[in-house]
N, C-alpha and C. Protein backbone atom coordinates (compact mmCIF):
# COMPACT_ATOMS: atom_id res chain seq x y z
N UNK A 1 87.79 95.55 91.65
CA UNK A 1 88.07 96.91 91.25
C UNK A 1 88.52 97.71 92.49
N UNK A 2 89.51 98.93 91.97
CA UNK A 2 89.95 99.64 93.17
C UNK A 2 89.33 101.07 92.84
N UNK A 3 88.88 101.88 93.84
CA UNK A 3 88.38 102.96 93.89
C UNK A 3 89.37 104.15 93.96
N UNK A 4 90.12 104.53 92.92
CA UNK A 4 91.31 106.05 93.07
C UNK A 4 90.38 107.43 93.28
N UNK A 5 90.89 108.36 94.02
CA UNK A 5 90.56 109.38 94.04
C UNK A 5 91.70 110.31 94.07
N UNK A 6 91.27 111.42 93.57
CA UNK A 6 92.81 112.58 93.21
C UNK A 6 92.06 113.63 93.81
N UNK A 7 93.02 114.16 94.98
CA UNK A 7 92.54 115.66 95.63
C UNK A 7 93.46 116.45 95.34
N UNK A 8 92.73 117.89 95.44
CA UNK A 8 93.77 119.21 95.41
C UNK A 8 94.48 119.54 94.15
N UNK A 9 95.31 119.98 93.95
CA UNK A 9 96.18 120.33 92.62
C UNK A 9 96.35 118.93 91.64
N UNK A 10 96.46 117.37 92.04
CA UNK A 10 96.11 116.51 90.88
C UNK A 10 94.87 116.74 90.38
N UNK A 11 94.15 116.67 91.18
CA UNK A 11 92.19 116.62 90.61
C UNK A 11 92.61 117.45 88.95
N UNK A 12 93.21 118.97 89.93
CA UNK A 12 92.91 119.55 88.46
C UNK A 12 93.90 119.32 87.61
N UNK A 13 94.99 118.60 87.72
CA UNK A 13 96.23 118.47 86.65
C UNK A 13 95.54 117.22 85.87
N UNK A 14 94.89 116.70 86.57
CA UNK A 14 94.29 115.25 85.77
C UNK A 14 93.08 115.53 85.16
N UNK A 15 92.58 116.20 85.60
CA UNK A 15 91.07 116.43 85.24
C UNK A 15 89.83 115.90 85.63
N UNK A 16 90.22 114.95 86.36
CA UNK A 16 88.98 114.31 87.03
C UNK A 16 89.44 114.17 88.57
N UNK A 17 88.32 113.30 89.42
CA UNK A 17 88.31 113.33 90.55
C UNK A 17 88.55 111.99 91.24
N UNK A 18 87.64 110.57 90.15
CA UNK A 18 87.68 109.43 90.68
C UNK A 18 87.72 108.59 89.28
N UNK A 19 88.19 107.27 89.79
CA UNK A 19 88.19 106.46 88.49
C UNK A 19 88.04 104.97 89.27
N UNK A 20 87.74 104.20 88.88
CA UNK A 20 88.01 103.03 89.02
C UNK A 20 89.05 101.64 88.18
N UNK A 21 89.64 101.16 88.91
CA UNK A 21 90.61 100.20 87.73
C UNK A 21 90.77 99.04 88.52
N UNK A 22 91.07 98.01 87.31
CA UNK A 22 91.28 96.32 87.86
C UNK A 22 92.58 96.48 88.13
N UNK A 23 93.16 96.18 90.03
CA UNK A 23 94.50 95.80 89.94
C UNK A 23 95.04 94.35 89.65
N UNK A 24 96.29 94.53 89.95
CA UNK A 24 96.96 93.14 89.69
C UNK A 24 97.25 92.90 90.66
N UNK A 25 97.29 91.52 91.17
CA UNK A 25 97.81 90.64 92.71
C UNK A 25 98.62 91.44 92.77
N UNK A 26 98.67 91.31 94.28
CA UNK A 26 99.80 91.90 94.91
C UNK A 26 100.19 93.53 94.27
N UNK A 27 99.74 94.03 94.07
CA UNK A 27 100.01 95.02 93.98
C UNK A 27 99.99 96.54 94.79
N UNK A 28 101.05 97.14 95.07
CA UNK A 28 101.70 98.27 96.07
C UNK A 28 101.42 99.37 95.59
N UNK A 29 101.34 100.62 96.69
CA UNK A 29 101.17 101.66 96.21
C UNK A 29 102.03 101.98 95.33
N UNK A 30 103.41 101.83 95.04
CA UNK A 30 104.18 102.46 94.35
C UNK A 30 103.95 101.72 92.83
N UNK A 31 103.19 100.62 92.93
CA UNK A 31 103.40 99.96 91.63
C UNK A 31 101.99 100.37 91.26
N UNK A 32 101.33 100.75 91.47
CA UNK A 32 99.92 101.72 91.47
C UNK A 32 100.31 102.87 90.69
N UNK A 33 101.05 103.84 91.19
CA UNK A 33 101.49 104.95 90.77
C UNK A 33 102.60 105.02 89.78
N UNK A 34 103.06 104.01 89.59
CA UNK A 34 104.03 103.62 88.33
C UNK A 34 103.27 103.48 86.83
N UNK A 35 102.28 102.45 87.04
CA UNK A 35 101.51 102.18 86.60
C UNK A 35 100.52 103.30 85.98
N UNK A 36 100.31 103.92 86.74
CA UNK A 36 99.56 105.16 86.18
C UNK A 36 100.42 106.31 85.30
N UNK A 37 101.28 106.16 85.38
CA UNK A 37 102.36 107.07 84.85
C UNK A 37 102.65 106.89 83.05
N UNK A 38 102.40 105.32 83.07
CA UNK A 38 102.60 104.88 81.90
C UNK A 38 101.39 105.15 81.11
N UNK A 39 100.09 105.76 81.51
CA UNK A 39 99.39 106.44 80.12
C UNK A 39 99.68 107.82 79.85
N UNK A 40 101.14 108.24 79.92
CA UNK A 40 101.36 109.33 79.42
C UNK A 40 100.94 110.71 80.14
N UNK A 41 100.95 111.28 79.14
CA UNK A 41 100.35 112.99 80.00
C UNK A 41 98.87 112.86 79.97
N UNK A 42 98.36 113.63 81.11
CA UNK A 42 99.13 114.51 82.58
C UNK A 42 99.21 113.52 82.70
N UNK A 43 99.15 112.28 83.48
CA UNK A 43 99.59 111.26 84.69
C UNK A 43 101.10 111.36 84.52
N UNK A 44 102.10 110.89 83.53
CA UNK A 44 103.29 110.60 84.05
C UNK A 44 104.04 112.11 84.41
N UNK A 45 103.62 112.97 84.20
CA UNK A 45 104.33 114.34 85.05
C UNK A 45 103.24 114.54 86.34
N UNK A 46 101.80 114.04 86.07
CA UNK A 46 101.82 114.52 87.73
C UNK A 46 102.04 113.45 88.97
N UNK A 47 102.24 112.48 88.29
CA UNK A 47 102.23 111.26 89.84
C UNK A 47 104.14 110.89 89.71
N UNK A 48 104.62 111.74 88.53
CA UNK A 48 106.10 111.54 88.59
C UNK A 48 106.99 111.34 89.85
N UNK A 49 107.55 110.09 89.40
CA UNK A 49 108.51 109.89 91.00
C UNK A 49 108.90 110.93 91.78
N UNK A 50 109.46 112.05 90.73
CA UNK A 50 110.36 113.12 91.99
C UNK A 50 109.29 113.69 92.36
N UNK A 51 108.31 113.83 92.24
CA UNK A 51 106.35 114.81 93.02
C UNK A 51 106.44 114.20 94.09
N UNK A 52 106.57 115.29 95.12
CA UNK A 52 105.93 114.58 96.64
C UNK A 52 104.43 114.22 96.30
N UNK A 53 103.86 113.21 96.56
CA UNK A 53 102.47 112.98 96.50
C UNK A 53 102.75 112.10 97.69
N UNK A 54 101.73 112.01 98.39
CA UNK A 54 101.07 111.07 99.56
C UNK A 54 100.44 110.11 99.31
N UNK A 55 99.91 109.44 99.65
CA UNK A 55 98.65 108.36 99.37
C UNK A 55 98.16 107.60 100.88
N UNK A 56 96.83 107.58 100.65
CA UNK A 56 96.32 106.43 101.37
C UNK A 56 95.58 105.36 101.24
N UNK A 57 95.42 104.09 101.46
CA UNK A 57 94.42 103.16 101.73
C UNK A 57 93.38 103.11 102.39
N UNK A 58 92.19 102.80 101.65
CA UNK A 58 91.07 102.90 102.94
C UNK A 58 90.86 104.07 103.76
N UNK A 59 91.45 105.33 103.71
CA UNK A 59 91.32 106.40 104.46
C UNK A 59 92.53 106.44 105.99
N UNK A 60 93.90 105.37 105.36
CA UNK A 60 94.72 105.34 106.21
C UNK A 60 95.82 106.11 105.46
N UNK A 61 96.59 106.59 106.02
CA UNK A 61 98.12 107.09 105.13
C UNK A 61 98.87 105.79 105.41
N UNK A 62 99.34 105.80 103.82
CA UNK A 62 100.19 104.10 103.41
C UNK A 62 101.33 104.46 102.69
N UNK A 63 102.02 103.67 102.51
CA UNK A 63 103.42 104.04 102.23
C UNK A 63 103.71 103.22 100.92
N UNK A 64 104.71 103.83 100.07
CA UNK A 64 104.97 103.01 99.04
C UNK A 64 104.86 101.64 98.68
N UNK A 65 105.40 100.85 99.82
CA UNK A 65 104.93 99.48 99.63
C UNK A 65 103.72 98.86 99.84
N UNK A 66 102.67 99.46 100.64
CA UNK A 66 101.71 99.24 101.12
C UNK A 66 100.84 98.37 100.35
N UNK A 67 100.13 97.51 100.25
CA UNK A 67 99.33 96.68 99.40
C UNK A 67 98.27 97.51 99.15
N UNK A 68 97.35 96.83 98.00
CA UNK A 68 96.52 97.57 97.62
C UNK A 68 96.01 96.20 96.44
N UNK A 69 94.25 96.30 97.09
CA UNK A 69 93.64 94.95 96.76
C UNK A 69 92.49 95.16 96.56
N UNK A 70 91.47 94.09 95.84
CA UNK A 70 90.55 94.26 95.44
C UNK A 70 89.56 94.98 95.96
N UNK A 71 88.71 95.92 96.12
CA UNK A 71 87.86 96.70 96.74
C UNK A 71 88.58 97.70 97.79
N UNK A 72 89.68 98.31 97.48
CA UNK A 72 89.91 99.09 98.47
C UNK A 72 90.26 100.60 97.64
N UNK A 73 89.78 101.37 98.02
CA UNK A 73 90.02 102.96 97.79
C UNK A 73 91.65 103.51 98.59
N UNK A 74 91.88 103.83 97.43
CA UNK A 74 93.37 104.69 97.19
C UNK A 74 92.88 105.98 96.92
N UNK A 75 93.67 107.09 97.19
CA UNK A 75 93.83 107.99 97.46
C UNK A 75 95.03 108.82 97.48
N UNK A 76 95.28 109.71 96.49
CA UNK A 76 96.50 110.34 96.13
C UNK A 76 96.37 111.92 96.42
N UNK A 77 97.15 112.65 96.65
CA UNK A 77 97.24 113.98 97.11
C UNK A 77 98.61 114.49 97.48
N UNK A 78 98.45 115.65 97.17
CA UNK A 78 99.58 116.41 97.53
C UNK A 78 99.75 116.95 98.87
N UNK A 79 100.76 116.82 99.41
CA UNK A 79 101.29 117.25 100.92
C UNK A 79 100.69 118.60 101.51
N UNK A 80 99.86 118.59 102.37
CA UNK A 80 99.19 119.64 102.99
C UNK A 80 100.18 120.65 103.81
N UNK A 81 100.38 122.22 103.71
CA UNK A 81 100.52 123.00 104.46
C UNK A 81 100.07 123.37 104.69
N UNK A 82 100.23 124.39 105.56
CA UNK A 82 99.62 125.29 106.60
C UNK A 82 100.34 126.73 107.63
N UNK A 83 99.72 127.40 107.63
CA UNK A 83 100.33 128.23 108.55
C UNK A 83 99.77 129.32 109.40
């Protein structure tokens, strides 16, 4: 199982905070977030391709291709400003 967590403006577009799900081998952040898209609303408008969203692994920032494997926490969020 992989550990997702949604911060900031997803938390509340989704409604929750954490979930857990069985991935599939080999499977990438982007095929993570594809994947999630396909149960419809909210997910496929908020993790929608054109949404800047970020993500990390393990508490690293990872990039679309990035793997993503059994026991590891993902992490999705929207791009932080500041000023």
């Amino acid at each position: 199982m992989i550990q997702l967590r949604y911060f900031a403006s997803l938390r509340e577009r989704l409604g929750l905070d954490v979930e857990a799900i069985e991935p599939s081998a080999g499977t990438t952040v982007a095929e993570l977030r594809a994947f999630l898209c396909t149960r419809g609303e909210p997910w496929e408008q908020a993790l929608a391709q054109e949404q800047r969203i970020l993500a990390a692994v393990n508490q690293e920032m990872a990039r679309p291709d990035s793997a993503v494997a059994d026991g590891d926490e993902v992490a999705f969020f929207p791009p932080v400003t500041g000023g």
